[in-house]
Protein backbone atom coordinates (compact mmCIF):
# COMPACT_ATOMS: atom_id res chain seq x y z
CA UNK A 1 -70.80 17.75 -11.27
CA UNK A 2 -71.46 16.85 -14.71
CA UNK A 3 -68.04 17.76 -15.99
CA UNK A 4 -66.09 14.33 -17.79
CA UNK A 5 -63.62 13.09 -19.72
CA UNK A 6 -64.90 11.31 -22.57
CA UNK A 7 -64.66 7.13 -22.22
CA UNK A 8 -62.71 5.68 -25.20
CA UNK A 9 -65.74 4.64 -26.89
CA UNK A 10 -66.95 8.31 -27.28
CA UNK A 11 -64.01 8.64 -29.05
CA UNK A 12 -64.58 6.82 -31.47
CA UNK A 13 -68.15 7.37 -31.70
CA UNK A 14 -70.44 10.69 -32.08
CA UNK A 15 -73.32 8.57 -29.70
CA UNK A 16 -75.59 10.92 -28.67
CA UNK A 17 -74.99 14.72 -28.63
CA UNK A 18 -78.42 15.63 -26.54
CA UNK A 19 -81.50 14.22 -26.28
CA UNK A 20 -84.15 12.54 -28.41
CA UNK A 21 -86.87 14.58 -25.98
CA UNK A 22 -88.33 18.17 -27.06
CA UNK A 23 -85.78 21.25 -26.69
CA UNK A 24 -86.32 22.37 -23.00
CA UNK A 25 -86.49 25.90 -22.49
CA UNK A 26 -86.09 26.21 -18.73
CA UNK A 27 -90.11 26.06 -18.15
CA UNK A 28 -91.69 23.06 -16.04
CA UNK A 29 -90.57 20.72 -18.46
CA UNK A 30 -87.00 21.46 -16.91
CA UNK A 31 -83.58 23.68 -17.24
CA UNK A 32 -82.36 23.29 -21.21
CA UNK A 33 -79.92 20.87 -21.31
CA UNK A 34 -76.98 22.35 -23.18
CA UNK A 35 -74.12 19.66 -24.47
CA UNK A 36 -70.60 21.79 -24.92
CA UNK A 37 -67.91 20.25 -26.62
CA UNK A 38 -64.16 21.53 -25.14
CA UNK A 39 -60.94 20.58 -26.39
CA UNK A 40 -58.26 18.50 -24.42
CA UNK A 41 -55.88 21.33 -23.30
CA UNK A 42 -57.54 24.23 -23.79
CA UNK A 43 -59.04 24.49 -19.88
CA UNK A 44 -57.91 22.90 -16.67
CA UNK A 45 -60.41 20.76 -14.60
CA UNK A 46 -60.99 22.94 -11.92
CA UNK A 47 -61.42 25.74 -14.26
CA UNK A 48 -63.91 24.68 -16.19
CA UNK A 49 -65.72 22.86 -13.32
CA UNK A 50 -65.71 26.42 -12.11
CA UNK A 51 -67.56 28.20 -14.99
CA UNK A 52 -70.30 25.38 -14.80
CA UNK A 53 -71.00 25.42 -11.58
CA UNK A 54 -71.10 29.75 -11.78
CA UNK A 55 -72.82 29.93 -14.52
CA UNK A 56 -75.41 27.16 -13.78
CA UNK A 57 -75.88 28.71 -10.37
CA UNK A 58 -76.42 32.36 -12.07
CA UNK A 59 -79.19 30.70 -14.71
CA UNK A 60 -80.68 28.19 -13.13
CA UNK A 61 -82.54 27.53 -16.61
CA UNK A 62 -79.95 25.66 -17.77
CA UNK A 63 -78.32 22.54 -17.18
CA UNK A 64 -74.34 22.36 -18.83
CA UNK A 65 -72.84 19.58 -19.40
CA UNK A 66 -69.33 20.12 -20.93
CA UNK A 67 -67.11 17.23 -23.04
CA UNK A 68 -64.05 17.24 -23.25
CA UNK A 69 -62.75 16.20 -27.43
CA UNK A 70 -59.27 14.87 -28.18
CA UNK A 71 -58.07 16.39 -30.69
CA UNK A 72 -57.00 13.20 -32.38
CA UNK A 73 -59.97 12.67 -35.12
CA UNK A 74 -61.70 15.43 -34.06
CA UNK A 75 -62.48 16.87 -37.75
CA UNK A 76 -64.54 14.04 -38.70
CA UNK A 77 -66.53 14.39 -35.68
CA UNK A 78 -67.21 17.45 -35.62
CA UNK A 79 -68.07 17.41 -39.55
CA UNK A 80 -70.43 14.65 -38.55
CA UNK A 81 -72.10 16.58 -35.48
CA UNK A 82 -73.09 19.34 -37.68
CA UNK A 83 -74.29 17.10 -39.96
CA UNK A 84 -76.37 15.60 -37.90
CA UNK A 85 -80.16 16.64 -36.27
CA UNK A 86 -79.03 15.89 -32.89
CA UNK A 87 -75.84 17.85 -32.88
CA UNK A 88 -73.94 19.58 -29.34
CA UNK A 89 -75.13 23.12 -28.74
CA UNK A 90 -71.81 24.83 -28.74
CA UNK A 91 -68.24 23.71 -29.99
CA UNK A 92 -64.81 24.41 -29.55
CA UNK A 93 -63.13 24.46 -32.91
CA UNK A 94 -59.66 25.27 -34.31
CA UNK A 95 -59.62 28.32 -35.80
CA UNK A 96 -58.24 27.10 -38.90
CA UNK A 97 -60.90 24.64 -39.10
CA UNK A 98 -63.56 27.18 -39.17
CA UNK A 99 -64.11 28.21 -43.00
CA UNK A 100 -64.94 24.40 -43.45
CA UNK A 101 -67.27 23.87 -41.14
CA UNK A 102 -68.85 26.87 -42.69
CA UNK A 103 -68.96 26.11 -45.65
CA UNK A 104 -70.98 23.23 -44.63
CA UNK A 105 -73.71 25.39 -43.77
CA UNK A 106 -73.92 23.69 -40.40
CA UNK A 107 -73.20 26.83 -38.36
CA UNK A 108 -75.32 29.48 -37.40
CA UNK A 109 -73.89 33.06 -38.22
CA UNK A 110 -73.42 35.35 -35.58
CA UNK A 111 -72.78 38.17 -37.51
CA UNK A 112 -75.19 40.29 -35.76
CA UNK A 113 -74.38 39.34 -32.64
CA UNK A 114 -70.60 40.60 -33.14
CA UNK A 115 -71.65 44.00 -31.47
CA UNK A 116 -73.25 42.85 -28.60
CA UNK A 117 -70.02 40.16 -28.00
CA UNK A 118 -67.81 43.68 -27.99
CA UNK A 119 -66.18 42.43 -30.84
CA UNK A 120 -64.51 45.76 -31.73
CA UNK A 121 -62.22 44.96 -29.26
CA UNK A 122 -61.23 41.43 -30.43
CA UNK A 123 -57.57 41.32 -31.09
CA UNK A 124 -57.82 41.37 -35.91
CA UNK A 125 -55.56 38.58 -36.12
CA UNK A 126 -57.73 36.45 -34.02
CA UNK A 127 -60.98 37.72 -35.32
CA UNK A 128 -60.30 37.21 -39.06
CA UNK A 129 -60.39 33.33 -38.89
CA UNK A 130 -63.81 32.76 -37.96
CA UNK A 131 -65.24 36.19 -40.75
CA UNK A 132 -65.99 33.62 -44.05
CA UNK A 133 -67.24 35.99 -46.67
CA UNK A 134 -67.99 38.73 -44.23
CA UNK A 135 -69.63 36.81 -42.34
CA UNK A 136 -68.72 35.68 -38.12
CA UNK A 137 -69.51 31.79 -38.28
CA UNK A 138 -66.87 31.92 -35.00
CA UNK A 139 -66.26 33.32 -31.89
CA UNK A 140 -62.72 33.97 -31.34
CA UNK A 141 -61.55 32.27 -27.58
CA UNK A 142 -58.05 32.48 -27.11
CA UNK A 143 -54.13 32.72 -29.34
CA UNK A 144 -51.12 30.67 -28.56
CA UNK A 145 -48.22 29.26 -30.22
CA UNK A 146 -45.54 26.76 -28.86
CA UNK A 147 -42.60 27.43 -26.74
CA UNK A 148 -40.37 25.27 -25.83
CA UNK A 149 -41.30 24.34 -21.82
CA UNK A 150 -38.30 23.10 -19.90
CA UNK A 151 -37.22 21.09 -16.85
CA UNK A 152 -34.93 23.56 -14.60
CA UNK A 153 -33.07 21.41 -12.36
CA UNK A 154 -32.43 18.53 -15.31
CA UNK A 155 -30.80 21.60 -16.97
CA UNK A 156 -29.15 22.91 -13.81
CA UNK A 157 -27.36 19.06 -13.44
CA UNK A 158 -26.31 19.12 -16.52
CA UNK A 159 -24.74 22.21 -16.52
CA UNK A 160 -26.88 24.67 -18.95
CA UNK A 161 -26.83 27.64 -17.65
CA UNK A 162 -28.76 29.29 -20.74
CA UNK A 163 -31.72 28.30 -22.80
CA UNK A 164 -30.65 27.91 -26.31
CA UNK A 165 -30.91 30.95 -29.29
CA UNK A 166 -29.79 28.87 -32.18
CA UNK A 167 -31.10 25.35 -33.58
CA UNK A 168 -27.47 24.50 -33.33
CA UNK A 169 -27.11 25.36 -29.65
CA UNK A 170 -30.83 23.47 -29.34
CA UNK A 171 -29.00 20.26 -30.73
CA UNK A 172 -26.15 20.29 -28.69
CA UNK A 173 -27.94 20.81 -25.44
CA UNK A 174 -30.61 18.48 -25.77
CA UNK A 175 -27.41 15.54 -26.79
CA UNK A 176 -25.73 17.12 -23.62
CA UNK A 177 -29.32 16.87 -21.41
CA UNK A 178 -30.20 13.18 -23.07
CA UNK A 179 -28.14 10.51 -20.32
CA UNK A 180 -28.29 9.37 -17.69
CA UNK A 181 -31.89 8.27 -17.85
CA UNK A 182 -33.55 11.24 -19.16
CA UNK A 183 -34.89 12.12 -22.24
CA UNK A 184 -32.89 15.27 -23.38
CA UNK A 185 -36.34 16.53 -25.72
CA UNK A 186 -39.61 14.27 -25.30
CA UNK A 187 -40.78 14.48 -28.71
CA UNK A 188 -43.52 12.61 -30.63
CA UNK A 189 -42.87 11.52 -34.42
CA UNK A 190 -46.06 13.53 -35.75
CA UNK A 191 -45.79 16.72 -33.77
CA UNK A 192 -46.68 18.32 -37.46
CA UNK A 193 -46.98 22.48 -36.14
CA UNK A 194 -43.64 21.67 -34.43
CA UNK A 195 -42.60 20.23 -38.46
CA UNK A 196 -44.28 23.19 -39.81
CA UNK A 197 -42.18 25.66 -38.29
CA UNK A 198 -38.93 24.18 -38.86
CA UNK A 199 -39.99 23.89 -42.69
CA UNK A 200 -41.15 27.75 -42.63
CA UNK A 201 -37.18 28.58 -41.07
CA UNK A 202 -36.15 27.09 -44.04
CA UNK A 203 -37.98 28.85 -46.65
CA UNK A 204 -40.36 26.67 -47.39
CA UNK A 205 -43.99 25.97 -47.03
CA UNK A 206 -46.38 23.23 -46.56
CA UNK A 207 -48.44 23.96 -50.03
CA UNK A 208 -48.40 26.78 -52.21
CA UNK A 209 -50.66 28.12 -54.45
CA UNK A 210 -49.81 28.09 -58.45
CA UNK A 211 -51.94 29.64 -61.51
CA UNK A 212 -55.01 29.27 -58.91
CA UNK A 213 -54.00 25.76 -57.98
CA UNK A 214 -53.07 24.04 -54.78
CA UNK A 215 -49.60 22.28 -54.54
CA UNK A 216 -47.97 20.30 -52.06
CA UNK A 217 -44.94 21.13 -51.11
CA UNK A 218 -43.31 18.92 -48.80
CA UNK A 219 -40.95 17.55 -51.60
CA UNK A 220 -39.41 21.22 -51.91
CA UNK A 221 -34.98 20.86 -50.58
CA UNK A 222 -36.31 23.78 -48.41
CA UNK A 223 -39.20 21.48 -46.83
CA UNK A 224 -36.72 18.50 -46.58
CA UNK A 225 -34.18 20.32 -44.81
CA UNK A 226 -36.83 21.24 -42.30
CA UNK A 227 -37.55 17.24 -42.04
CA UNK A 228 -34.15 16.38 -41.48
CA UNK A 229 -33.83 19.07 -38.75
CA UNK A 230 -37.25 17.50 -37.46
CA UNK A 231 -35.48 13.88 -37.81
CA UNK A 232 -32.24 14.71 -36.03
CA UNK A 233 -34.35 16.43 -32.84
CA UNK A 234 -36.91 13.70 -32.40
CA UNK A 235 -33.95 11.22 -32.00
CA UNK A 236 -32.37 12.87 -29.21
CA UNK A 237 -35.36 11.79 -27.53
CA UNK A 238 -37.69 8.86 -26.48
CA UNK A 239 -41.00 9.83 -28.22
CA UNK A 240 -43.23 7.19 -30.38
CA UNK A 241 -42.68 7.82 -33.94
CA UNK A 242 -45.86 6.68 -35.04
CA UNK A 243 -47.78 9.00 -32.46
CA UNK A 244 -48.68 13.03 -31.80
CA UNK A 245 -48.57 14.84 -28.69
CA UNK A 246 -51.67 13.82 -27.11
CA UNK A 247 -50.38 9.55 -27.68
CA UNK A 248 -50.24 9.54 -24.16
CA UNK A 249 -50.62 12.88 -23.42
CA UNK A 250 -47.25 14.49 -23.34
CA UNK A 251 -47.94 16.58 -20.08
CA UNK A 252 -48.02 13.41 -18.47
CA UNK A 253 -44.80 12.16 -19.26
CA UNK A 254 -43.14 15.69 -18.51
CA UNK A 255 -44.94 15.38 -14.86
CA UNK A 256 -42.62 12.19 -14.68
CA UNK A 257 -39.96 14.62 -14.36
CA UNK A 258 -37.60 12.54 -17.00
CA UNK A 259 -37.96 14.76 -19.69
CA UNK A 260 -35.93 17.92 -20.47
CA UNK A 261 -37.86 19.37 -22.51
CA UNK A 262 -41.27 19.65 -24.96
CA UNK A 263 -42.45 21.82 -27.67
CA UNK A 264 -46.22 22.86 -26.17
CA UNK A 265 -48.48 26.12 -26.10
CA UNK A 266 -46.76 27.43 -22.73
CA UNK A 267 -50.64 26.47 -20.89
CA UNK A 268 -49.94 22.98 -20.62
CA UNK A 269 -47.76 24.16 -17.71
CA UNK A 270 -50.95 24.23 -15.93
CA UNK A 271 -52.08 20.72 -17.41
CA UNK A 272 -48.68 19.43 -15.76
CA UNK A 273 -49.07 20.65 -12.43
CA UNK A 274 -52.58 19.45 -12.36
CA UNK A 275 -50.17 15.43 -12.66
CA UNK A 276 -47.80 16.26 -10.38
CA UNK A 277 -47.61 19.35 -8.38
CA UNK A 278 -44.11 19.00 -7.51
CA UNK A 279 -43.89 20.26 -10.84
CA UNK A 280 -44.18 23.76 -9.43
CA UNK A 281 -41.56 26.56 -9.76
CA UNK A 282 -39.59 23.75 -11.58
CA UNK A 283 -40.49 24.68 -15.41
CA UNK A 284 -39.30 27.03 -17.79
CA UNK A 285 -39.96 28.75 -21.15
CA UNK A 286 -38.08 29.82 -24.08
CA UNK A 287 -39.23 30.49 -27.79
CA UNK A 288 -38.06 27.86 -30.46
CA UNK A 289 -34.58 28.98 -31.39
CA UNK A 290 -33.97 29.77 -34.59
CA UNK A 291 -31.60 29.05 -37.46
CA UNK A 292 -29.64 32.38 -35.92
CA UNK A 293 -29.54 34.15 -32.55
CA UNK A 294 -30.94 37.04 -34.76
CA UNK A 295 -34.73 35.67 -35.30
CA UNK A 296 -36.33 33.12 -33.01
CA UNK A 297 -38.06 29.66 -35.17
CA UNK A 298 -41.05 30.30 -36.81
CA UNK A 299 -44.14 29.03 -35.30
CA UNK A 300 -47.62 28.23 -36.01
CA UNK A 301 -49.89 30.94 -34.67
CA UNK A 302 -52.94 29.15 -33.89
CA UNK A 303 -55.79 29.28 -31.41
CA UNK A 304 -59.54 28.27 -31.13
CA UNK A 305 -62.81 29.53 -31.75
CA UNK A 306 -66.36 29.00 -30.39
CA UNK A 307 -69.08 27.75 -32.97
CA UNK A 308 -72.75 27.07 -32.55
CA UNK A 309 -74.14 24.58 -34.81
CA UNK A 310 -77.30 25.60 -37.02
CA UNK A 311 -78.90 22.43 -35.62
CA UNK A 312 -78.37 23.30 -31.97
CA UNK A 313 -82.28 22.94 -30.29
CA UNK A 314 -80.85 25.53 -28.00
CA UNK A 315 -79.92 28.84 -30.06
CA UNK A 316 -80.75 31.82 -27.94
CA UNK A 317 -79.11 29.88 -24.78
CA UNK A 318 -76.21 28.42 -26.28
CA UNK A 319 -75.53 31.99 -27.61
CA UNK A 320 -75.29 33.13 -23.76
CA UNK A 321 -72.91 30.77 -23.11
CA UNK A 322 -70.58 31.70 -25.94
CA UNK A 323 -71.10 35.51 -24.30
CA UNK A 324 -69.92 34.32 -21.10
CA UNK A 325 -66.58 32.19 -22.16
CA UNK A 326 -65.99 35.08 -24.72
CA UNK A 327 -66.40 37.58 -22.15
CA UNK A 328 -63.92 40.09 -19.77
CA UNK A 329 -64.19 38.07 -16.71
CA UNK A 330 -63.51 34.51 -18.12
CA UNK A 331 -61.13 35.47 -20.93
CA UNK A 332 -59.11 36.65 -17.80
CA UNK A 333 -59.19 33.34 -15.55
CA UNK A 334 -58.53 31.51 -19.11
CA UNK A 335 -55.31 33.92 -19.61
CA UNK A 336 -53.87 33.48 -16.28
CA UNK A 337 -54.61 29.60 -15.70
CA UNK A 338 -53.72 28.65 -19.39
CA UNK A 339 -50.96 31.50 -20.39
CA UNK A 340 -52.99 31.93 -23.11
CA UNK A 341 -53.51 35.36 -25.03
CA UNK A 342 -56.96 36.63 -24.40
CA UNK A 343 -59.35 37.56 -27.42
CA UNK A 344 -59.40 41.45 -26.46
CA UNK A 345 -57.07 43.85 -27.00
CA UNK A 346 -58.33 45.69 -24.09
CA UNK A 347 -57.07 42.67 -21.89
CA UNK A 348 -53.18 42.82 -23.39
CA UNK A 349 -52.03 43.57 -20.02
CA UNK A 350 -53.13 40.76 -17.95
CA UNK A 351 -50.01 38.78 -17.89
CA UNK A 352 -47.49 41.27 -17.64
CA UNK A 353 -44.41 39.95 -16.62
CA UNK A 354 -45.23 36.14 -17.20
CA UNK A 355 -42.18 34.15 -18.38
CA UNK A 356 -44.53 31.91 -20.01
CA UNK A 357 -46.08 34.45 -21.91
CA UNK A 358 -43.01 36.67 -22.84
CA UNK A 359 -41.37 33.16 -24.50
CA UNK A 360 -44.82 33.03 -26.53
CA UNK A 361 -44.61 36.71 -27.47
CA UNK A 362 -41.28 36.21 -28.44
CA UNK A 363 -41.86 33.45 -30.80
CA UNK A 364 -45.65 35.42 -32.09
CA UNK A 365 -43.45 37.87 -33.59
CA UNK A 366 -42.98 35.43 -36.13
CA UNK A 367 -45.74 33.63 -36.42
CA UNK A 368 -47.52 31.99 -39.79
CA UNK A 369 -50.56 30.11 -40.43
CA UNK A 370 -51.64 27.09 -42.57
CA UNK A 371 -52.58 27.24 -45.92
CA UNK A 372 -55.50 29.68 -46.39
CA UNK A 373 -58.24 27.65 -47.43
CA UNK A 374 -61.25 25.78 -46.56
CA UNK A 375 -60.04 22.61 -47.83
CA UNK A 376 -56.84 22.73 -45.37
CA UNK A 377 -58.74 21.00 -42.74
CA UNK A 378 -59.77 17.95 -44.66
CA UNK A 379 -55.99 18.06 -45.26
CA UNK A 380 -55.47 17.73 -41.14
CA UNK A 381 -58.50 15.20 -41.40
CA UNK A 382 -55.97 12.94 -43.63
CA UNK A 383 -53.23 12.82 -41.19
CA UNK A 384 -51.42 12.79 -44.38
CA UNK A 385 -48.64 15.17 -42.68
CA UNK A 386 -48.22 12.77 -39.57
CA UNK A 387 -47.81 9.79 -41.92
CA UNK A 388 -45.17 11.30 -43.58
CA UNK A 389 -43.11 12.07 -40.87
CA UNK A 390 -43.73 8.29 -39.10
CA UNK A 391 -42.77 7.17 -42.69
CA UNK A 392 -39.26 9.45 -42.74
CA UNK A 393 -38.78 8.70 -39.10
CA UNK A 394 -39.20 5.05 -39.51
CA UNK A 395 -36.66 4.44 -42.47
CA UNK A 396 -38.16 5.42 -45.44
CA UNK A 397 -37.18 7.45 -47.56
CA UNK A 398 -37.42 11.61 -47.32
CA UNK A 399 -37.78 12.47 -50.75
CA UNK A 400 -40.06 9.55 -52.04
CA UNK A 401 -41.96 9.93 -48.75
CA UNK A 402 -42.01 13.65 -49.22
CA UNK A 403 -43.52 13.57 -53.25
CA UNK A 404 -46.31 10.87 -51.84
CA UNK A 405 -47.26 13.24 -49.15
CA UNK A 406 -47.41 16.76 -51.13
CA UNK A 407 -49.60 14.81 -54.03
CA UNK A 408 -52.06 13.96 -51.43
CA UNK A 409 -51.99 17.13 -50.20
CA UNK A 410 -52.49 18.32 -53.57
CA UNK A 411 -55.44 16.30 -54.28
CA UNK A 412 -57.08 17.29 -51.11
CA UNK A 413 -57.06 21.25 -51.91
CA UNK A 414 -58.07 21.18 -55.36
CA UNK A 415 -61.04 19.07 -54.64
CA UNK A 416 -64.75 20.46 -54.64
C-alpha cells in the first residue's frame, strides 16, 4: 500500500511531486502514476487506504499514490506546486484558498465538466467557493464547522450534567472541569477560526472593506473583546500558546483522555478513536455556546475543495479521480466516517440522527466566512493572525498587538 504520512522533511520541502520520466498513460510503458495531495484530517487511514486500493483495483491503469499535507504551511506549498512543471495531479485545497490559486492560472478549469460531476445537485453554499468569475477552478468535497467535542465521564465526575448554552456557563464549567489533573478545555494559543468566531459574537470582523479598500480590523473594542474572551478560555487549559491545533495534533492529546474538551470539526472524533479506541461511546458534541442561550457562537463555515493543477501530466485521469471522491458512493463513506456534510443536496439525509452532526447543524445556522477575496489566503500564508494571539497570550499587549496585526493584514489585501 502506497498510502503515507509525509516524513518531516517533506514538510518542509515540495521534493518531487511525480516523476522526471514521460506521462504514463496506462499502455506498456505502465499504469499512470497519479500523486494526490490530502489534507491531515480530512480522511481516516483506513478510509482512504480503502478508496486506493478500490479504485486502483477497478482501473488497473493507474497507480495512486495519496500524501497526506499538514495544514501548517500548506499555502506556500501548494502556491509553489502549481508553480512548478512537475506539480501533484490532484489537490485538496481549502475552499477559501481557491480564488488564489486561481488566479495564478495554475489550475485547470473544469467548468465543462460541472455537468457530468452532477453538479446541479451540489449543495450553493459549497459550490460558490471554487466558481471565480464564472468559472469552476474547484470541486467542492465536503462542509464542516467546529463543535465543541467533549469527554463524557470527565464531565459526569465533575458533576455537569448539561453541556453549556452561554459563554458564561462555558467559563464556569471548563474552571469547574480543570483539577484534578485534567485539562478543563485543551486549547492551542493560535486556534485563529476558534478566534474568529468569538470576534464575529461580538460584532466585529477580521477586515472590512472601506471606499474599495481592505482594512484590518483586529484593533476594533468589538475584535478585542473577542480576544479577551479567547484569552480567558485558553487559560483554563494546558495548550501551547505559541502553537495551532495540529502542534501535536490535538486528537492525540484528547485520546489521552485528560482533556475535557476541544473546539474541532465534529470528524476528528473518528481521528481520535483511530489513537485510542477506548475512546468509543465516550465523546460528545455541542455547538459553541453563545453570548446568550438564544443564538449559539458564530462559527467559521469552512470546508475543502478538489483542484487539478494545469501542469498535472495526467489531466483526463486525474479528472476521474476527482469524479470518484466527488461522487454518491464516496461522499457517503466520507459523511459517515468523518461527520462531515456531503457536497449534494440529494445526500442531506445520510446522517440523520447523528449527535455529531446535529451539534454542527446547530452551530451552521450561523455560520460566516473569511474575508471575500483572493488575497485572504496570502493573509493565512502570514500567520499574521496566530502571531497575534501568541503575542496577546504571551504578555503583550492587546491593543498595540491588535493595531500591528490589522496593518499587516491591511497591507496584505490591498496588494497586487
Amino acid at each position: 500500500m502506497k498510502y503515507r504520512i509525509l516524513a518531516l522533511a517533506a514538510m518542509l520541502t515540495l521534493g518531487a511531486c511525480g516523476s522526471d520520466a514521460p506521462p504514463t498513460t496506462g499502455t506498456s510503458a505502465g499504469p499512470a502514476k497519479l500523486t494526490v495531495w490530502i489534507m491531515d484530517g480530512s480522511v481516516t487511514q483506513d478510509l482512504i487506504k480503502k478508496f486506493e486500493t478500490d479504485y486502483e483495483a477497478a482501473h488497473p491503469a493507474v497507480d495512486l499514490a495519496v500524501q497526506i499535507q499538514p495544514w501548517d504551511g500548506i499555502g506556500e506549498r501548494v502556491t509553489a506546486a502549481l508553480a512548478s512543471t512537475d506539480a501533484p495531479d490532484l489537490i485538496e485545497v481549502g475552499n477559501t484558498q481557491v480564488a488564489q490559486y486561481a488566479a495564478s492560472g495554475g489550475v485547470t478549469d473544469l467548468t465543462g465538466r460541472v455537468a457530468d460531476l452532477n453538479g446541479g445537485d451540489w449543495l450553493p453554499g459549497l459550490a460558490q467557493p471554487g466558481n471565480i468569475g464564472g468559472k469552476q477552478y474547484g470541486v467542492p468535497w465536503y462542509a464542516a464547522n467546529r463543535v465543541v467535542v467533549y469527554h463524557k465521564d470527565l464531565f459526569a465526575k465533575a458533576g455537569i450534567d448539561t453541556p453549556p448554552r452561554t459563554r458564561d456557563e462555558w467559563l464556569e464549567q471548563t474552571a469547574k472541569l480543570n483539577k484534578g489533573g485534567v485539562q478543563g478545555i485543551y486549547l492551542t494559543g493560535q486556534t485563529w477560526y476558534a478566534l474568529a468566531g468569538f470576534v464575529w459574537d461580538e460584532g466585529g470582523d477580521l477586515a472590512v472593506q472601506e471606499g474599495g479598500r481592505w482594512k484590518g480590523a483586529l484593533d476594533t473594542p468589538q475584535a478585542l473583546a473577542g480576544m479577551d474572551f479567547y484569552r480567558r478560555l485558553q487559560a483554563l487549559g494546558k495548550g501551547p500558546k505559541d502553537a495551532d491545533e495540529a502542534n501535536p495534533p490535538q486528537h492525540e492529546v484528547f485520546a489521552q483522555g485528560k482533556a475535557a474538551q476541544i473546539i474541532a470539526a465534529p470528524g476528528i472524533a473518528a481521528r481520535v478513536l483511530e489513537v485510542e479506541p477506548a475512546m468509543k461511546g465516550k465523546m460528545g458534541f455541542f455547538p459553541i455556546p453563545g453570548k446568550t442561550a438564544a443564538k449559539p457562537g458564530t462559527v467559521f463555515t469552512g470546508g475543502s475543495d478538489l483542484i487539478i493543477p494545469a501542469a498535472s501530466r495526467h489531466q483526463e485521469e486525474a479528472y476521474e479521480v476527482v469524479k470518484a471522491l466527488a461522487g454518491e458512493k464516496f461522499q457517503t463513506d466520507l459523511a459517515r466516517a468523518m461527520s462531515f456534510v456531503p457536497n449534494r443536496t440529494s445526500l442531506a439525509g445520510v446522517l440523520a440522527g447523528d449527535e455529531a452532526t446535529a451539534a454542527m447543524a446547530t452551530g451552521a445556522a450561523n455560520g460566516r466566512a473569511t474575508p471575500n477575496t483572493p488575497n485572504w489566503a496570502a493573509v493565512e500564508a502570514t500567520s499574521v493572525i496566530k502571531q497575534y494571539m501568541t503575542a496577546v497570550l504571551t504578555g503583550a499587549d492587546p491593543a498595540t498587538e491588535a493595531k500591528k496585526a490589522s496593518d499587516s493584514i491591511a497591507t496584505t489585501l490591498n496588494s497586487k
